[in-house]
N, C-alpha and C. Protein backbone atom coordinates (compact mmCIF):
# COMPACT_ATOMS: atom_id res chain seq x y z
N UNK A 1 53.97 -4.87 -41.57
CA UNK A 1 54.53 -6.05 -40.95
C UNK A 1 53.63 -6.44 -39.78
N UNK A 2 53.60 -7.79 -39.64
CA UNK A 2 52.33 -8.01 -38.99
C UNK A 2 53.19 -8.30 -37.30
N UNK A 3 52.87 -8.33 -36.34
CA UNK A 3 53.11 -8.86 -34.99
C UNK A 3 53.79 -9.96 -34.93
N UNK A 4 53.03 -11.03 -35.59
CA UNK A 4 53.85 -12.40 -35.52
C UNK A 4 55.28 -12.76 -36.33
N UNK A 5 55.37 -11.58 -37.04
CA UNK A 5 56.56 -11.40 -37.97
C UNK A 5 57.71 -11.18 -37.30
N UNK A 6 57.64 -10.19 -35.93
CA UNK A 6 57.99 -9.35 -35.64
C UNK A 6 58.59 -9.94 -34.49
N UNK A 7 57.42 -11.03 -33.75
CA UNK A 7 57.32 -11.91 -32.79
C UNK A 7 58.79 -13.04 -33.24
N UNK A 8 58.58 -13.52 -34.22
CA UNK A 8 59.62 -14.33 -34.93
C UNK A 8 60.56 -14.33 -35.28
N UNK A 9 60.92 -13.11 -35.39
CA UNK A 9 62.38 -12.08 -35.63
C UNK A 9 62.92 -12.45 -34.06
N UNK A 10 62.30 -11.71 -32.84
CA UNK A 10 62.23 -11.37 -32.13
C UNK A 10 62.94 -12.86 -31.20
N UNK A 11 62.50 -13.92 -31.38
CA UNK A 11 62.14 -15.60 -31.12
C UNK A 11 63.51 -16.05 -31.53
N UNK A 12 64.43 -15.32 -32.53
CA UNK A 12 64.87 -15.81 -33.12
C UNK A 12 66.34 -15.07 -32.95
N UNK A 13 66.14 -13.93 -32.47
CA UNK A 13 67.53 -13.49 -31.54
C UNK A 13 67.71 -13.98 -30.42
N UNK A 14 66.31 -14.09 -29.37
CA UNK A 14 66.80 -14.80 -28.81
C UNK A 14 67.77 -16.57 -28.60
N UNK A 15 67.00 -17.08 -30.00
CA UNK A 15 67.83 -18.45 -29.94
C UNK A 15 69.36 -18.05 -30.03
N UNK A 16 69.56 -17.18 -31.07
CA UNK A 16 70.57 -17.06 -31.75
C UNK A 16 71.87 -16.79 -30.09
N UNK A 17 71.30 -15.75 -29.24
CA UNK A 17 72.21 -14.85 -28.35
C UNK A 17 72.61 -16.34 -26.95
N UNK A 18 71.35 -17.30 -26.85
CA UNK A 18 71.55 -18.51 -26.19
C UNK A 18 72.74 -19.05 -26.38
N UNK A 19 72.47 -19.40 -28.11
CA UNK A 19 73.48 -20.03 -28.47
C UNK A 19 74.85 -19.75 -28.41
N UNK A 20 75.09 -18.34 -28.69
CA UNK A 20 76.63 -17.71 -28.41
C UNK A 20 76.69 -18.00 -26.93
N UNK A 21 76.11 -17.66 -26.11
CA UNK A 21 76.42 -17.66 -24.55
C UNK A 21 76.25 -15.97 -24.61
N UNK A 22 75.48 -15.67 -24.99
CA UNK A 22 75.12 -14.05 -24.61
C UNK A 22 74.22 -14.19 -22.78
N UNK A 23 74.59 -13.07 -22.31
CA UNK A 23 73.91 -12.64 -21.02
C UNK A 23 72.62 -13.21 -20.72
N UNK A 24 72.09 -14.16 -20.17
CA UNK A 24 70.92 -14.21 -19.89
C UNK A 24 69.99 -13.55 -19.46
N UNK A 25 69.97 -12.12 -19.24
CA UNK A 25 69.26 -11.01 -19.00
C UNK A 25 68.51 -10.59 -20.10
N UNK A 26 70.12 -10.14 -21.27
CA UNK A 26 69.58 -9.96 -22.91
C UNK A 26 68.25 -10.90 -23.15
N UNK A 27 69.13 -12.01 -23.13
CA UNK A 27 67.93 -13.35 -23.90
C UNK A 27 66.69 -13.23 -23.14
N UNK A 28 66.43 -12.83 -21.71
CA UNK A 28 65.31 -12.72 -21.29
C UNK A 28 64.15 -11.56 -21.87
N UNK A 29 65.23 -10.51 -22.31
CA UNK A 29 64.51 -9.37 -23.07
C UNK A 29 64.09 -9.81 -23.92
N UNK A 30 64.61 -10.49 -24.93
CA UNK A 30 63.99 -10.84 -26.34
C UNK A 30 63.16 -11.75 -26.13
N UNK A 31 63.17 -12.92 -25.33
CA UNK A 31 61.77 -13.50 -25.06
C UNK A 31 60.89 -12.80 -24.44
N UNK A 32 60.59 -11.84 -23.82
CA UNK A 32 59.62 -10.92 -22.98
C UNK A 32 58.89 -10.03 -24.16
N UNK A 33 59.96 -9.49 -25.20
CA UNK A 33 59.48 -9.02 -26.49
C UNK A 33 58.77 -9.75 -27.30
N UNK A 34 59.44 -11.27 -27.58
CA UNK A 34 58.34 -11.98 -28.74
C UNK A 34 56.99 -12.23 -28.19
N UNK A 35 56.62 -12.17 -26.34
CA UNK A 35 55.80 -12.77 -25.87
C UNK A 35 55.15 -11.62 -26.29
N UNK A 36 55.41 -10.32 -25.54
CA UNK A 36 54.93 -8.78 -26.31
C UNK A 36 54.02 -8.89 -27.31
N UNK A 37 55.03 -9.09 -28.54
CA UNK A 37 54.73 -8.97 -29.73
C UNK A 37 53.82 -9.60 -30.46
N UNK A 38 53.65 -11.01 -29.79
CA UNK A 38 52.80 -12.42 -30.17
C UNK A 38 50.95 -11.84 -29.63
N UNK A 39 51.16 -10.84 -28.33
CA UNK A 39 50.07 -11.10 -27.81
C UNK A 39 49.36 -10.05 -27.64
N UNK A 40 50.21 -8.81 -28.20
CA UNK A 40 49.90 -7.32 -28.17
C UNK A 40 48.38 -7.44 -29.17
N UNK A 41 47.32 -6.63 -28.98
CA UNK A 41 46.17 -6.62 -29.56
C UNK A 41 46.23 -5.62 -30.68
N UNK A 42 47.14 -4.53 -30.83
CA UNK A 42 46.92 -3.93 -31.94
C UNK A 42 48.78 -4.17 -32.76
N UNK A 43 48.57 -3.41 -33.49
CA UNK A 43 49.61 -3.76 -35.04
C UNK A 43 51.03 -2.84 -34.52
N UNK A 44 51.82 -3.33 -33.78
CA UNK A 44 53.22 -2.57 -33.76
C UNK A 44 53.73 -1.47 -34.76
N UNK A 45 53.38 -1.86 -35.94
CA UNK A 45 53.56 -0.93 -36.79
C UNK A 45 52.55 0.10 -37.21
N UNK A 46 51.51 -0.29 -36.61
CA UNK A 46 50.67 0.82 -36.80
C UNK A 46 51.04 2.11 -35.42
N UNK A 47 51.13 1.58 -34.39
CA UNK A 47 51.85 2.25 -33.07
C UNK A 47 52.60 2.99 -33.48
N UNK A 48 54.04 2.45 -34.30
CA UNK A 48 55.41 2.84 -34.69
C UNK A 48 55.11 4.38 -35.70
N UNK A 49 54.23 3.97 -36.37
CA UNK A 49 53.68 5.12 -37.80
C UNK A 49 52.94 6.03 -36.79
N UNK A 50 52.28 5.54 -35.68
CA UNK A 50 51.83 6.81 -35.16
C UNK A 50 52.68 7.87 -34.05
N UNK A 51 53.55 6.94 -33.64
CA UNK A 51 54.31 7.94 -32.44
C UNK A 51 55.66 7.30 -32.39
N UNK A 52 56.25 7.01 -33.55
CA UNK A 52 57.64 6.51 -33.21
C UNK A 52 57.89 5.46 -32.35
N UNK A 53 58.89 5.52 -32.00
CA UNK A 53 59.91 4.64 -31.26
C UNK A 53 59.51 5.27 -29.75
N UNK A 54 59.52 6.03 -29.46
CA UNK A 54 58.63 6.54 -28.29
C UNK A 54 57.46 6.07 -27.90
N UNK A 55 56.53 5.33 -28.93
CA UNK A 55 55.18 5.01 -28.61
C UNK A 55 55.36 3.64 -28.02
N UNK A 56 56.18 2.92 -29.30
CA UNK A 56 56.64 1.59 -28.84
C UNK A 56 57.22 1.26 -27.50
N UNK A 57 58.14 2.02 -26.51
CA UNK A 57 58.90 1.80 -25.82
C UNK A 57 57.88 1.80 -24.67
N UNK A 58 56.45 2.72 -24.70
CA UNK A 58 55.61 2.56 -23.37
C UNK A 58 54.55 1.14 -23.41
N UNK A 59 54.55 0.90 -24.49
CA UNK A 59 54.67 -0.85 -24.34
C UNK A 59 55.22 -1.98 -23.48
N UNK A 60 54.71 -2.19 -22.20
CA UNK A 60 55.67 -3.23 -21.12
C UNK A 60 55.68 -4.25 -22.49
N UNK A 61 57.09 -4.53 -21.74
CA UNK A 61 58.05 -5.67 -22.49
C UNK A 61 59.06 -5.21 -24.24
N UNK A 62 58.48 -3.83 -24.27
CA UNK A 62 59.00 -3.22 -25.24
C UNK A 62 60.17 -2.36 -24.64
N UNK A 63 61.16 -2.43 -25.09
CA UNK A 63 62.75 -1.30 -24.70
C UNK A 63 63.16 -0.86 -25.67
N UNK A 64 64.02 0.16 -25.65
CA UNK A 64 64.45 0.74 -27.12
C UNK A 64 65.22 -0.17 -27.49
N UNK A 65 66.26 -1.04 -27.09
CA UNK A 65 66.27 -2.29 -28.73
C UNK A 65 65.88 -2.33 -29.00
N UNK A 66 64.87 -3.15 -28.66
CA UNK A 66 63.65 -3.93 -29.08
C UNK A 66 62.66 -2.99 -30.38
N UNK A 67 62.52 -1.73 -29.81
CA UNK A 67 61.73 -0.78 -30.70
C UNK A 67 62.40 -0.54 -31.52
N UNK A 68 64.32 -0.19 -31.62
CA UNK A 68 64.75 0.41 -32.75
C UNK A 68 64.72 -0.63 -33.38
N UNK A 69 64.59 -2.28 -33.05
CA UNK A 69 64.76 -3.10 -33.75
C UNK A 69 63.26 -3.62 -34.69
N UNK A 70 62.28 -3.07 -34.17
CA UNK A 70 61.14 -3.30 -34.71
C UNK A 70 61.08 -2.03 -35.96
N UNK A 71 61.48 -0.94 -35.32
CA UNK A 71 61.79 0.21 -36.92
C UNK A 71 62.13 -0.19 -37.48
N UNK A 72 63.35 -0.81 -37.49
CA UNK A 72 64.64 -1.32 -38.49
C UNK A 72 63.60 -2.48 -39.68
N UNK A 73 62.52 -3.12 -39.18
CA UNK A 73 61.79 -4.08 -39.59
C UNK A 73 61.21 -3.53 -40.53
N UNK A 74 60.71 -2.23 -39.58
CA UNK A 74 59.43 -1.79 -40.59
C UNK A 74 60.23 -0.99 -41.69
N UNK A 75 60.90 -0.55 -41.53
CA UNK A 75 61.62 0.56 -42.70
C UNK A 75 62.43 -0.33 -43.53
N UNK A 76 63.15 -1.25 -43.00
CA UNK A 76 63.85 -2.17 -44.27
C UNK A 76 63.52 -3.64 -44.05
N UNK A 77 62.62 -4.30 -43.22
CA UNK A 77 62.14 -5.35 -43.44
C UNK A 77 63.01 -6.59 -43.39
């Protein structure tokens, strides 16, 4: 799964959590993640295959949502 995939997922909770009236903190996470994700230089999933959800999370702008939610991507897409 490529970054911008991931980025777009990512782009796309945030609209979604706006729209309910979710916390604006949340929604700030998930935009801080797609920006992450959009601009990160190597492959999230290559990170993920090498050191888990642990590797992902020392990623600024990456949190464990965000990472279990990028597993969740890579393992069931």
């Amino acid at each position: 799964m490529q970054n911008s995939e991931i980025a777009k997922v990512f782009h796309e909770i945030a609209e979604l959590l706006e729209v309910s009236g979710e916390n604006i903190f949340k929604i700030r996470a998930f935009e801080k993640a797609t920006q992450t994700a959009e601009s990160y230089s190597e492959n999230l999933e290559d990170i993920y295959k090498k050191g888990g959800i642990k590797a992902l999370e020392e990623i600024e702008g990456i949190g464990l949502s965000t990472a279990e939610i990028i597993e969740d991507l890579i393992k069931h897409g």
